[in-house]
N, C-alpha and C. Protein backbone atom coordinates (compact mmCIF):
# COMPACT_ATOMS: atom_id res chain seq x y z
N UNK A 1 6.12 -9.46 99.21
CA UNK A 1 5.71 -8.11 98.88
C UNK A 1 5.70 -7.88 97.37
N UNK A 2 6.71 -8.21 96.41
CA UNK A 2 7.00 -7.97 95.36
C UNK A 2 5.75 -8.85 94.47
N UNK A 3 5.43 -9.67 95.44
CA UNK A 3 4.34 -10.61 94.30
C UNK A 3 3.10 -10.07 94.88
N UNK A 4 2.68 -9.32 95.93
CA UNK A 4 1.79 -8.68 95.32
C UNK A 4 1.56 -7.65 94.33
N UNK A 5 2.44 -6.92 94.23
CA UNK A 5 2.83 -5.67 93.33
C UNK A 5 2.24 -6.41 92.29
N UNK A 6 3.08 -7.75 91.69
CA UNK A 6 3.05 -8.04 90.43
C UNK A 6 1.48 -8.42 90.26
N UNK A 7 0.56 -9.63 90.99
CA UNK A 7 -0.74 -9.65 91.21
C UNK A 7 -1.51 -8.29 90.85
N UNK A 8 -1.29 -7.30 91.76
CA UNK A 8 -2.00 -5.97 91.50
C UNK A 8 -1.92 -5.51 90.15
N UNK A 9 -0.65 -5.42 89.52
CA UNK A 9 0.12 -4.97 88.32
C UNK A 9 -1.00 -5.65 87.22
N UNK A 10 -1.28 -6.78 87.20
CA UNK A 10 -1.48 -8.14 86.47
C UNK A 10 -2.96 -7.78 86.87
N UNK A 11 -3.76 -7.66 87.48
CA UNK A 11 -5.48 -7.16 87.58
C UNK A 11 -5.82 -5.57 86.93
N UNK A 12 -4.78 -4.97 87.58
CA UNK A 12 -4.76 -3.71 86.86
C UNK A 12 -5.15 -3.31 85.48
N UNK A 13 -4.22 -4.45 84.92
CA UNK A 13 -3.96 -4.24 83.32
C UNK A 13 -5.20 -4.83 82.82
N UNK A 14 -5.43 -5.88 83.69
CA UNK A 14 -6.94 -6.75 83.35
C UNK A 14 -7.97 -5.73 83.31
N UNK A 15 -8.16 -4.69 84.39
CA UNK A 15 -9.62 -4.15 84.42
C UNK A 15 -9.31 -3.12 83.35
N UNK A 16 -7.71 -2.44 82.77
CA UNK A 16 -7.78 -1.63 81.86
C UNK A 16 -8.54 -2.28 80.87
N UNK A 17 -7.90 -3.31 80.37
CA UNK A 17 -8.04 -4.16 79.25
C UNK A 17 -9.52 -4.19 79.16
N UNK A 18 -10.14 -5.15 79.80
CA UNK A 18 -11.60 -5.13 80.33
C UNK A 18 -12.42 -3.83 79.84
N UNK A 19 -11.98 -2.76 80.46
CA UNK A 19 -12.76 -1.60 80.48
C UNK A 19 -12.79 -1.46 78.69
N UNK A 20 -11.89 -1.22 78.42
CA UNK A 20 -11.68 -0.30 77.18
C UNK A 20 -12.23 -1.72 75.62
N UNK A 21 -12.52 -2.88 76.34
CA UNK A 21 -12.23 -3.65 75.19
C UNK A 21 -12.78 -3.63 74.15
N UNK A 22 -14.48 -3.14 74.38
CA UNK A 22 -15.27 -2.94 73.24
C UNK A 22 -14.53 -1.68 72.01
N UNK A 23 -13.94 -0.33 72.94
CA UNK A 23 -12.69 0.58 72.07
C UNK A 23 -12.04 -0.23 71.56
N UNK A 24 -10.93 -0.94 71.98
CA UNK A 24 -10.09 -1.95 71.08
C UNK A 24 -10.92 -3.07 69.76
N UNK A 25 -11.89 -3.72 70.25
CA UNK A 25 -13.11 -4.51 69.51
C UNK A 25 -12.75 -3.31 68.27
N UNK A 26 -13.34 -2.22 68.36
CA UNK A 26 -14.05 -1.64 66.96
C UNK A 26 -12.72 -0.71 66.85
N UNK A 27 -11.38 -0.60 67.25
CA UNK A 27 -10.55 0.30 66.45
C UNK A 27 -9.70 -0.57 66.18
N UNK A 28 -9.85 -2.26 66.32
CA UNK A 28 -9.14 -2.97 65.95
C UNK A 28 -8.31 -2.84 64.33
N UNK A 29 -9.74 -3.08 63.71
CA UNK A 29 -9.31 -3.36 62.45
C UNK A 29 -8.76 -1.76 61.58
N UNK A 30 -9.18 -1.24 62.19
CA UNK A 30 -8.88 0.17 62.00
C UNK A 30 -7.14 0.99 62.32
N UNK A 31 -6.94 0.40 63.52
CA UNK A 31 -5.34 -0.01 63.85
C UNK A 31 -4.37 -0.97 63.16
N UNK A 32 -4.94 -2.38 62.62
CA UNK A 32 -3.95 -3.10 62.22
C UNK A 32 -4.24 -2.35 60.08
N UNK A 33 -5.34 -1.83 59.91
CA UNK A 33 -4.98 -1.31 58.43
C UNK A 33 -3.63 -0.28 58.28
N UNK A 34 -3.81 0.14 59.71
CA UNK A 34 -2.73 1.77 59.74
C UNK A 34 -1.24 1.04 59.65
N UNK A 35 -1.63 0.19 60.57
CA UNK A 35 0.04 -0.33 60.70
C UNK A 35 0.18 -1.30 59.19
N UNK A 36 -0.19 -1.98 58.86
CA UNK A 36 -0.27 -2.49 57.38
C UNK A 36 0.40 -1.89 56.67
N UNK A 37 0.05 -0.55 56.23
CA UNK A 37 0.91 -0.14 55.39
C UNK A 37 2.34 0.89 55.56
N UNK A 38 2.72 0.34 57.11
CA UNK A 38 4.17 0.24 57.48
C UNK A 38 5.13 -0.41 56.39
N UNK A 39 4.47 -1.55 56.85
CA UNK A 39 5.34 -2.92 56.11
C UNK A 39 6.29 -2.94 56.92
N UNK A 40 6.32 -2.83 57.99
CA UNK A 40 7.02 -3.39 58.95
C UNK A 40 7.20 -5.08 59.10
N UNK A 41 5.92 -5.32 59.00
CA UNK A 41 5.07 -6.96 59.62
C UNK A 41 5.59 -7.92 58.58
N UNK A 42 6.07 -7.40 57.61
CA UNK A 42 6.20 -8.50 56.11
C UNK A 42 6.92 -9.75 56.63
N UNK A 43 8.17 -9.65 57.55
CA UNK A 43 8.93 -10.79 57.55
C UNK A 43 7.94 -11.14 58.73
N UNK A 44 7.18 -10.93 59.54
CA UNK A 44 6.65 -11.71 60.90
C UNK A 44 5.24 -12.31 59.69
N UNK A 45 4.81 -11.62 58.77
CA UNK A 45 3.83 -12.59 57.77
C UNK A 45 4.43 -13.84 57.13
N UNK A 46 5.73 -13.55 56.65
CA UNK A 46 6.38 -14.15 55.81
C UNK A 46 6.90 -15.62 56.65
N UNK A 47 7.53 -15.50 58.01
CA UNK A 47 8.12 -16.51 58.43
C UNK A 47 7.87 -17.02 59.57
N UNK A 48 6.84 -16.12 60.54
CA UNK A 48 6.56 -16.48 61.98
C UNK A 48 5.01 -16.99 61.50
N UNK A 49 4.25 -16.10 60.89
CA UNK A 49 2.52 -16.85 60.59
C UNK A 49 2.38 -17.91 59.93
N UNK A 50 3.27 -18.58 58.91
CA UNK A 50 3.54 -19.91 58.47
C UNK A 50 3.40 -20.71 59.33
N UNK A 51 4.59 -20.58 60.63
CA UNK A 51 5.07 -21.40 61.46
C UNK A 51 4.01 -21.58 62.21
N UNK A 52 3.28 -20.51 62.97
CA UNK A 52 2.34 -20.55 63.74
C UNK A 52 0.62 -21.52 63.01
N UNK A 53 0.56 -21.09 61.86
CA UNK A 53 -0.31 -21.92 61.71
C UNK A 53 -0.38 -23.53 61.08
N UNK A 54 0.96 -23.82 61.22
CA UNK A 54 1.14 -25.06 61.16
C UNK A 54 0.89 -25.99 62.36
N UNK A 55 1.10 -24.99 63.09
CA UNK A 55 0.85 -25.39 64.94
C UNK A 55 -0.53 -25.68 65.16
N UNK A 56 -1.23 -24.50 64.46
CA UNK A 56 -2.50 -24.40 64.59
C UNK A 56 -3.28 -25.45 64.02
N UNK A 57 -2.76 -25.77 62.57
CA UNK A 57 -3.49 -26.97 62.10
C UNK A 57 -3.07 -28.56 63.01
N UNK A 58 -1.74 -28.12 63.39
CA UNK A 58 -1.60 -29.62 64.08
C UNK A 58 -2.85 -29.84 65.55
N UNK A 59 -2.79 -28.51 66.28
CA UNK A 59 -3.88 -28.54 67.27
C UNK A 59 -5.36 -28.86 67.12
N UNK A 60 -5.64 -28.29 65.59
CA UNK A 60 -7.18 -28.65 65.04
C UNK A 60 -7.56 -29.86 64.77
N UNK A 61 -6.48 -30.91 64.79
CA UNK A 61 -6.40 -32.03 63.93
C UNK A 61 -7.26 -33.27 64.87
N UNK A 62 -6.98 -33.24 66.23
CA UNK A 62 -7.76 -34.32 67.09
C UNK A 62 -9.16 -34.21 66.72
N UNK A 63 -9.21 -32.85 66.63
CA UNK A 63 -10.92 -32.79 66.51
C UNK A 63 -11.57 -32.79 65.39
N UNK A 64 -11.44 -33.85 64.43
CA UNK A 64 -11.85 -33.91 63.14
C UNK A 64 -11.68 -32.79 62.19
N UNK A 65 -10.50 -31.90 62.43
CA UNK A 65 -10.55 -31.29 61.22
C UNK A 65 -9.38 -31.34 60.01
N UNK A 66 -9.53 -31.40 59.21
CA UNK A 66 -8.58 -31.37 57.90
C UNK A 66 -8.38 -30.25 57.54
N UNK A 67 -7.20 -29.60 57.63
CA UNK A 67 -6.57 -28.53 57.27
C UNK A 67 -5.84 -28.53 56.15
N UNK A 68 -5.35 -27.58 55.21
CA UNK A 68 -4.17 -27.74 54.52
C UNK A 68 -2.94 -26.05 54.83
N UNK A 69 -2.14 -26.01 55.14
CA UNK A 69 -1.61 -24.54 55.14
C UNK A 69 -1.10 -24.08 54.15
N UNK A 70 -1.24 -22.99 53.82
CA UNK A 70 -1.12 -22.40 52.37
C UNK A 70 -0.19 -21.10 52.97
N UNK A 71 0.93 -21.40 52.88
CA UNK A 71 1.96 -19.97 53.22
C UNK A 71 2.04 -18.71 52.35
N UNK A 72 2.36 -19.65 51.44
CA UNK A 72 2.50 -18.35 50.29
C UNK A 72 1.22 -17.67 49.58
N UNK A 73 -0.06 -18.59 49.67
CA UNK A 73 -0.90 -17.87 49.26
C UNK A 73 -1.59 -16.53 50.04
N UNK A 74 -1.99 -15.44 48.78
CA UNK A 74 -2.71 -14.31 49.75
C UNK A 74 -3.86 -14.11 50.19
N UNK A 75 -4.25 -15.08 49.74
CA UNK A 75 -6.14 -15.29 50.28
C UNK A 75 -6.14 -16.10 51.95
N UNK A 76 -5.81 -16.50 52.14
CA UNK A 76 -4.98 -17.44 53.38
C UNK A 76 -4.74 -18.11 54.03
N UNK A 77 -4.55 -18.15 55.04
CA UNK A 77 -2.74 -18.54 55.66
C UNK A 77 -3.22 -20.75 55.52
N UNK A 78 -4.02 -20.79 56.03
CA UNK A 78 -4.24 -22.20 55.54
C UNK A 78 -6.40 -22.36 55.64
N UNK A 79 -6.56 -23.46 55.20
CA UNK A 79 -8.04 -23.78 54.60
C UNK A 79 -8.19 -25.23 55.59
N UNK A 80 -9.44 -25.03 56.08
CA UNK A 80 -10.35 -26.00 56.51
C UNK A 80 -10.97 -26.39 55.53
N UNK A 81 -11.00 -28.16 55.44
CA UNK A 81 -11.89 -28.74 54.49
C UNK A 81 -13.09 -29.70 55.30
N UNK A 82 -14.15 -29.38 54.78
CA UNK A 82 -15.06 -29.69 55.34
C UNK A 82 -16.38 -30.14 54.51
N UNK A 83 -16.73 -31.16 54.44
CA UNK A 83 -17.62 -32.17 53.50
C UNK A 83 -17.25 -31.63 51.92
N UNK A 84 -15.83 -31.46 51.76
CA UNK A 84 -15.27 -31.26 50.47
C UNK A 84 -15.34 -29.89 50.02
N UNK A 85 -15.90 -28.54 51.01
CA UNK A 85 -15.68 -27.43 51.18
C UNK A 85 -14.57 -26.67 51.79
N UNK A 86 -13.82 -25.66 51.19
CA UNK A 86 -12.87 -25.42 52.31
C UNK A 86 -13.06 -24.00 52.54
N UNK A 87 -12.65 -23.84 53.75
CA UNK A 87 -13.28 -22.86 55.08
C UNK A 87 -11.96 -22.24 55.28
N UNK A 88 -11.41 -20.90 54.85
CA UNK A 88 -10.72 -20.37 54.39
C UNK A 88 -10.10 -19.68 56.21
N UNK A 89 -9.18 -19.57 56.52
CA UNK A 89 -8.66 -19.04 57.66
C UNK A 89 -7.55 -17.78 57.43
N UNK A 90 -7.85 -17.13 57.73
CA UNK A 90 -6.57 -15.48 57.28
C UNK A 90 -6.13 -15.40 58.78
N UNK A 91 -4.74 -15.79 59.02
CA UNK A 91 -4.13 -15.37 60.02
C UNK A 91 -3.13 -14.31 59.72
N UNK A 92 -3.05 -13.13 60.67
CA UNK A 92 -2.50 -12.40 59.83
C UNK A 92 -1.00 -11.78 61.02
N UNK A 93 -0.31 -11.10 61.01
CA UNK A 93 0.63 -10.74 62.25
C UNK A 93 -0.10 -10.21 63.31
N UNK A 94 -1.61 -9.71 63.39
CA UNK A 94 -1.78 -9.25 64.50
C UNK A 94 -2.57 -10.23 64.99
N UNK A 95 -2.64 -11.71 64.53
CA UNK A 95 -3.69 -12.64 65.13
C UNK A 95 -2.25 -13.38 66.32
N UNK A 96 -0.83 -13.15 65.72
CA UNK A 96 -0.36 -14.13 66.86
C UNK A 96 -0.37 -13.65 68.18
N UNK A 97 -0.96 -13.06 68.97
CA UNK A 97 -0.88 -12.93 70.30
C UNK A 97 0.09 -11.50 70.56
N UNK A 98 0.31 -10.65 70.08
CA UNK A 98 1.02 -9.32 70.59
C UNK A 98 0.43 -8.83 71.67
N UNK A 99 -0.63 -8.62 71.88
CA UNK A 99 -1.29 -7.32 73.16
C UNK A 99 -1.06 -9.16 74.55
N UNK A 100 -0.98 -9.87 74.60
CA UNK A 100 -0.71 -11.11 75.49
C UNK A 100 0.82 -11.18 75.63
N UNK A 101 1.54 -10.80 75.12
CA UNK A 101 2.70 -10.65 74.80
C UNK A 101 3.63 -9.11 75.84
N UNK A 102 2.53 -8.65 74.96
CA UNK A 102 2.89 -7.15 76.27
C UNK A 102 2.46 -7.02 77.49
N UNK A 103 1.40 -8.07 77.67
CA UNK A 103 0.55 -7.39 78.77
C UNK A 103 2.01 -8.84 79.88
N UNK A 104 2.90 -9.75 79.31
CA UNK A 104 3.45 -10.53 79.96
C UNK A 104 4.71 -9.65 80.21
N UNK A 105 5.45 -8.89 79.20
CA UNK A 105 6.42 -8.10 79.53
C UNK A 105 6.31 -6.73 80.24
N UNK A 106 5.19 -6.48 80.75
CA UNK A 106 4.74 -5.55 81.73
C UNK A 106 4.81 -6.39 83.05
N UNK A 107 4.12 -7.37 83.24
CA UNK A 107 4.28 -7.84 84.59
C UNK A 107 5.21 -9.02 84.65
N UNK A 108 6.46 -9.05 83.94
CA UNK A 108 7.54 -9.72 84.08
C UNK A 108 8.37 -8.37 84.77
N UNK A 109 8.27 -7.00 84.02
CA UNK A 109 9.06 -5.38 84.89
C UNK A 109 8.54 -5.73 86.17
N UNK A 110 7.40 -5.84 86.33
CA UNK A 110 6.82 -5.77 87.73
C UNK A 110 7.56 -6.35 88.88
N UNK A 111 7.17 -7.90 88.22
CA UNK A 111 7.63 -9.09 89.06
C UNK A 111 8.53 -9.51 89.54
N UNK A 112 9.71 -9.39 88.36
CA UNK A 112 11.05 -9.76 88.71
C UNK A 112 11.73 -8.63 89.45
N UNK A 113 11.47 -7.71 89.79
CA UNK A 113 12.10 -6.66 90.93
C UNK A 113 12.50 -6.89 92.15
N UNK A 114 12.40 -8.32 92.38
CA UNK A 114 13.22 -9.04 93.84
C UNK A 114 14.26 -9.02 93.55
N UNK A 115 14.76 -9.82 94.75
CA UNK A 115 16.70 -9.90 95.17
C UNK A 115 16.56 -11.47 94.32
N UNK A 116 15.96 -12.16 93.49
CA UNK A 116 16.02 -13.20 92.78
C UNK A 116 17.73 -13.54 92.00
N UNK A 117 17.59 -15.08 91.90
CA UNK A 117 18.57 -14.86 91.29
C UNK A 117 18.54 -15.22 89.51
N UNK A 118 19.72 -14.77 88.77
CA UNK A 118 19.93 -14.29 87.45
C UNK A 118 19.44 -16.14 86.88
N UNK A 119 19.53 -16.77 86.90
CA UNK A 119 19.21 -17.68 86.25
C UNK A 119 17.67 -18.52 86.63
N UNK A 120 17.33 -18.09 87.59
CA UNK A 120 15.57 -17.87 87.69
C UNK A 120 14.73 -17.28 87.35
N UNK A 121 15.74 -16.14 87.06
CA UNK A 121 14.51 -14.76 86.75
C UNK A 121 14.70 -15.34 85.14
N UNK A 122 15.72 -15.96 84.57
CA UNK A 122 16.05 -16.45 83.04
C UNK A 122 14.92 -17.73 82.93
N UNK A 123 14.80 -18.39 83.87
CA UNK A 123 13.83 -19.73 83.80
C UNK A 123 12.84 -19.28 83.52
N UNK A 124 12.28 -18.04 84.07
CA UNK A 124 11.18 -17.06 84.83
C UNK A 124 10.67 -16.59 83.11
N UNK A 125 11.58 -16.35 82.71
CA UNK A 125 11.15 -15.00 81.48
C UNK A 125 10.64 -16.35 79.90
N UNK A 126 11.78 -17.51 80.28
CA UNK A 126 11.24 -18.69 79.38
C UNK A 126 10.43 -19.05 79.35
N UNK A 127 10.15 -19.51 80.53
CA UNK A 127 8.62 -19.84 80.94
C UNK A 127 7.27 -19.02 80.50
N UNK A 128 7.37 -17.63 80.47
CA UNK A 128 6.70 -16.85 80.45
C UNK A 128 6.52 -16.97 78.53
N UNK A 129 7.68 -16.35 77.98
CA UNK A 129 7.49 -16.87 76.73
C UNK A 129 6.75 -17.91 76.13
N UNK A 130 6.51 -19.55 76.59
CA UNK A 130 6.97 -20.68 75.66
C UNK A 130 5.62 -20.61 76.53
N UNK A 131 5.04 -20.40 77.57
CA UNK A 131 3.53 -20.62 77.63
C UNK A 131 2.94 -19.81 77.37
N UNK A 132 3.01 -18.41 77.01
CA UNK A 132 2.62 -17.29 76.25
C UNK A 132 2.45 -17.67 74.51
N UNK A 133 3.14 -18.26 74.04
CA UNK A 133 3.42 -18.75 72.65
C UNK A 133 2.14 -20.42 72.79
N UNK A 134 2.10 -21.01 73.71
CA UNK A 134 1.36 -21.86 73.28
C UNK A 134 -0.09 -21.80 74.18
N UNK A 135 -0.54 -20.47 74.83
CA UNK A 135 -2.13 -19.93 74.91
C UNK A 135 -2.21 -19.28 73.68
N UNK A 136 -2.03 -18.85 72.53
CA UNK A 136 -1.72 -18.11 71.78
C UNK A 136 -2.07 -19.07 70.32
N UNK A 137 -1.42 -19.82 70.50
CA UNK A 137 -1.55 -21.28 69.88
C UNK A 137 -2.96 -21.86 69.95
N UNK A 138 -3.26 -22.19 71.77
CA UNK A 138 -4.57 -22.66 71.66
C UNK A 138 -6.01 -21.54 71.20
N UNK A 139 -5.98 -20.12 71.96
CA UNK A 139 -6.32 -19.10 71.16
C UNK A 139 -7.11 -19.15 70.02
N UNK A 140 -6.09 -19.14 69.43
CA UNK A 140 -5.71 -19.54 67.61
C UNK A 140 -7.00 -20.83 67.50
N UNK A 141 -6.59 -21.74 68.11
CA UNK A 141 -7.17 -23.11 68.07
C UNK A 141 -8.93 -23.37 67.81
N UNK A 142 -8.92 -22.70 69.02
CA UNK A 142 -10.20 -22.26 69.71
C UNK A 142 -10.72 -21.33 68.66
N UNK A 143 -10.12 -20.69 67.83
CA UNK A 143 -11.25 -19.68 66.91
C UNK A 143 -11.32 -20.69 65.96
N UNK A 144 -10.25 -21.30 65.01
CA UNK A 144 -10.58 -21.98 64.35
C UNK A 144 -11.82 -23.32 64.72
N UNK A 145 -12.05 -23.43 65.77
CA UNK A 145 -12.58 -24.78 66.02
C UNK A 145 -14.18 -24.27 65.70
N UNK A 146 -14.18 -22.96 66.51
CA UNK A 146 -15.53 -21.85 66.45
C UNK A 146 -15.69 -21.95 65.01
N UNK A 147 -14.92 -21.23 64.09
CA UNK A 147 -15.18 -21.11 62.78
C UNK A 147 -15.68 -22.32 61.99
N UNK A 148 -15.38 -23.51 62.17
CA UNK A 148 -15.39 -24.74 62.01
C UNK A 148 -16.62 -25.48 62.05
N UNK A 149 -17.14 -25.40 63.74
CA UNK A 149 -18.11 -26.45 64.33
C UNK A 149 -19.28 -25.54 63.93
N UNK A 150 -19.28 -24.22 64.66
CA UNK A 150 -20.40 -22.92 64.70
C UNK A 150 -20.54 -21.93 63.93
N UNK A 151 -19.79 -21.00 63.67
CA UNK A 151 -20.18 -20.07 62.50
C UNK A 151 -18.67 -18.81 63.29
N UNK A 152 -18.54 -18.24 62.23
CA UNK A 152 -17.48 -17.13 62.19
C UNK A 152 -17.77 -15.91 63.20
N UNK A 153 -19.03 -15.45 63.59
CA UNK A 153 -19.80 -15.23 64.46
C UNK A 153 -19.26 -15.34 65.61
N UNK A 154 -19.83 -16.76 66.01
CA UNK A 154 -18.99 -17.12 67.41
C UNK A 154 -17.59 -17.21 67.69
N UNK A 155 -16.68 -16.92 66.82
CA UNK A 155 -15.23 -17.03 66.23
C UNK A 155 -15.19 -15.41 66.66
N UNK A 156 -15.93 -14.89 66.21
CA UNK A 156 -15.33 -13.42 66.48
C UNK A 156 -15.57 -13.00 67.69
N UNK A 157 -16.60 -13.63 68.47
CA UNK A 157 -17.07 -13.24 70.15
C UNK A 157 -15.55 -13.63 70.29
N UNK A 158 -15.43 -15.10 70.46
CA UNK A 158 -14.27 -15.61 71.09
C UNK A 158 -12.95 -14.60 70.89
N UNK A 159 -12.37 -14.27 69.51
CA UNK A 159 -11.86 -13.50 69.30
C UNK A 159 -11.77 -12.51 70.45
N UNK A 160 -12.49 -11.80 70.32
CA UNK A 160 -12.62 -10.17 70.38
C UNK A 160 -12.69 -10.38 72.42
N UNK A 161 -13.29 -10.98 73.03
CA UNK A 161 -13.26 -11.21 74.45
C UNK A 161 -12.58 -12.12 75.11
N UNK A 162 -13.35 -13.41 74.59
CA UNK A 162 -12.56 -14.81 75.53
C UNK A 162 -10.99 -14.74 75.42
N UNK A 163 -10.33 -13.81 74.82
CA UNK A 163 -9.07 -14.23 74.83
C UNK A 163 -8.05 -13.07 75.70
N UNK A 164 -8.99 -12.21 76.07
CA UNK A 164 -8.51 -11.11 77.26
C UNK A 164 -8.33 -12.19 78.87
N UNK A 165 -9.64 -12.75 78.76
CA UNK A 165 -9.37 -13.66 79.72
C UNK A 165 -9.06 -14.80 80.12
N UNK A 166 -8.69 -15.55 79.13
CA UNK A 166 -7.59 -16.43 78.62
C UNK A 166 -6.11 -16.06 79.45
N UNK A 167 -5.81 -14.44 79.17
CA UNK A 167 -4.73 -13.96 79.28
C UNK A 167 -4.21 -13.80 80.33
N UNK A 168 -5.82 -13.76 81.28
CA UNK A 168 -5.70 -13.02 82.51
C UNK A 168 -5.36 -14.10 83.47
N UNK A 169 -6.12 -15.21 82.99
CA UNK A 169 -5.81 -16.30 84.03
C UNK A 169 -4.29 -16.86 83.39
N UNK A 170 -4.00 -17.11 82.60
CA UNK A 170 -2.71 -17.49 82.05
C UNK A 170 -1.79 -16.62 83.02
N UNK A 171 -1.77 -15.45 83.24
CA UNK A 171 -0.73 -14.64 83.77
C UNK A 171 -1.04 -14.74 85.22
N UNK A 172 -2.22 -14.84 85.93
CA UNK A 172 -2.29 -15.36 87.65
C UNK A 172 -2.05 -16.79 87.39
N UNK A 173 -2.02 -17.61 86.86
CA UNK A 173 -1.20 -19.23 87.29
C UNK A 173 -0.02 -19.20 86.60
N UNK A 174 0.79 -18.36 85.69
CA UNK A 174 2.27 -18.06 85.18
C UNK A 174 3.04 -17.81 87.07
N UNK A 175 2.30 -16.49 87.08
CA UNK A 175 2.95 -15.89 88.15
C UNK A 175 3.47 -16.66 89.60
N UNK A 176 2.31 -17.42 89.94
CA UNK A 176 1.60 -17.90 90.89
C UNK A 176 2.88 -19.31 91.18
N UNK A 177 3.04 -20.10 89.62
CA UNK A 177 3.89 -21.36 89.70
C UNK A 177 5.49 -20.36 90.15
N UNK A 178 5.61 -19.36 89.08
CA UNK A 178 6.60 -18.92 89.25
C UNK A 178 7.31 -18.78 90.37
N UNK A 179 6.35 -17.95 91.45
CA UNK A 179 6.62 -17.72 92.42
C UNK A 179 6.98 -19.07 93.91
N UNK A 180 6.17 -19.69 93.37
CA UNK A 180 6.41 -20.85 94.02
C UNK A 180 7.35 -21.79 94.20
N UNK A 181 7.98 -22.00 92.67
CA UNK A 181 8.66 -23.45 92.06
C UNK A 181 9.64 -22.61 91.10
N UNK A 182 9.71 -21.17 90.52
CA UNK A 182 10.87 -21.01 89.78
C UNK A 182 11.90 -20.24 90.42
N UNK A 183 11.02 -19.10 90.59
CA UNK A 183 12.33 -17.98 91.56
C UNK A 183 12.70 -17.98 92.54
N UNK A 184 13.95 -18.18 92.75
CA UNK A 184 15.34 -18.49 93.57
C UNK A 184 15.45 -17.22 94.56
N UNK A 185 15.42 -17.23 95.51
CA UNK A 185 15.97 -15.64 96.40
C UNK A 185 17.29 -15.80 96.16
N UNK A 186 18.04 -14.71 96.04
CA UNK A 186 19.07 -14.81 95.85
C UNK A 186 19.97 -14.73 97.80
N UNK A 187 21.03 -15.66 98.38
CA UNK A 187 21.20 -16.35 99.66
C UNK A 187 22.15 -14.65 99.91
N UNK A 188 21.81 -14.04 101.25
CA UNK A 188 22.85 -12.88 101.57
C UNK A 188 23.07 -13.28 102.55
N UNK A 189 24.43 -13.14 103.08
CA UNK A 189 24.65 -13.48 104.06
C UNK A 189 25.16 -12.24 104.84
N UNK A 190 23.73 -11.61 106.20
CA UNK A 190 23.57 -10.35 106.81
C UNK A 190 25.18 -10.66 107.74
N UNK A 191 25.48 -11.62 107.78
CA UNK A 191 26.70 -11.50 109.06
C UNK A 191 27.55 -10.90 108.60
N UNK A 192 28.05 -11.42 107.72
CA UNK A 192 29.28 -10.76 106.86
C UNK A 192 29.34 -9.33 106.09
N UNK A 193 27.63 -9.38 105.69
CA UNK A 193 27.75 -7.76 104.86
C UNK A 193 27.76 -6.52 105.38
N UNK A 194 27.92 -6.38 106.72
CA UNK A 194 28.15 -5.05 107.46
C UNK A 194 29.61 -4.58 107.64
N UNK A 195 30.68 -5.82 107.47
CA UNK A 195 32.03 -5.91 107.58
C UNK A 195 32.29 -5.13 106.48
N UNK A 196 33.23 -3.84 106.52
CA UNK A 196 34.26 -3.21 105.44
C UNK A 196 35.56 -3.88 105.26
């Protein structure tokens, strides 16, 4: 019962997402300027987008590309070189995967609402993380490869859509293994629990 909830929960958010995406598309950049000058994001620029696009260049690398990552510089985060040109990449805090991130800690509330037990639902939430962190990764991958092979163009389709549904299927085969191979029912034993 509970895994349909979470299924439903998990399409739900999809057809929101879906619906509204072209709104999100064009108030994107319009949202991450607002939050910008929070300065909230400085240490997730400073020490998580480094990290992440080191990942990123290691993923680009099978496929003929030469990267270099440039942390500290502000033009950015690392450069594609390409017939001795380099092809400049700005990753910025809102490129690592946040709205994939939430849309997993929404239907992790959902999901885990069984009689499960505490160190499954812990396998459960890792899992969810560390393959959330590396669609996110490939993501990432996948625009750069766009930017790379095809034009910035097709980088921004991919961007702006393919990665809603990236998300969507990531979270029906998250769920799906989960349910299968991670979470534990937790064992009651009805004989005994009616006894005062």
């Amino acid at each position: 019962m509970e895994q349909k909830k979470t299924f439903k929960t998990i399409l739900a958010g999809f057809v929101i997402v879906m619906t509204l995406l072209p709104v999100f598309a064009a108030m994107n950049s319009f949202f991450t300027e607002g939050l910008n000058h929070a300065g909230w994001w400085r240490p997730i620029q400073k020490y998580i987008v480094p990290w992440q696009a080191r990942m990123v260049a290691v993923a680009i690398s099978p496929f003929g590309i030469d990267s270099r990552v440039t942390p500290n510089s502000r033009l950015s985060t690392f450069y594609m070189i390409k017939k001795g040109t380099s092809i400049p990449v700005d990753l910025s805090w809102n490129c690592l995967g946040w709205q994939s991130a939430l849309l997993l800690i929404v239907s992790l509330v959902a999901g885990l609402k069984g009689n499960y037990t505490n160190l499954s639902r812990a396998k459960c939430v890792a899992l969810g993380l560390f393959g959330t962190l590396l669609l996110n990764i490939f993501r990432m991958s996948i625009i750069a490869i766009g930017i790379y092979y095809i034009n910035s163009l097709a980088a921004q389709i991919i961007h702006d859509y393919f990665a809603a549904f990236l998300t969507l299927i990531w979270l029906i085969t998250f769920w799906w293994f989960s349910y299968t191979y991670v979470l534990d029912e937790k064992f009651i034993d009805y004989k005994n629990s009616n006894k005062i």
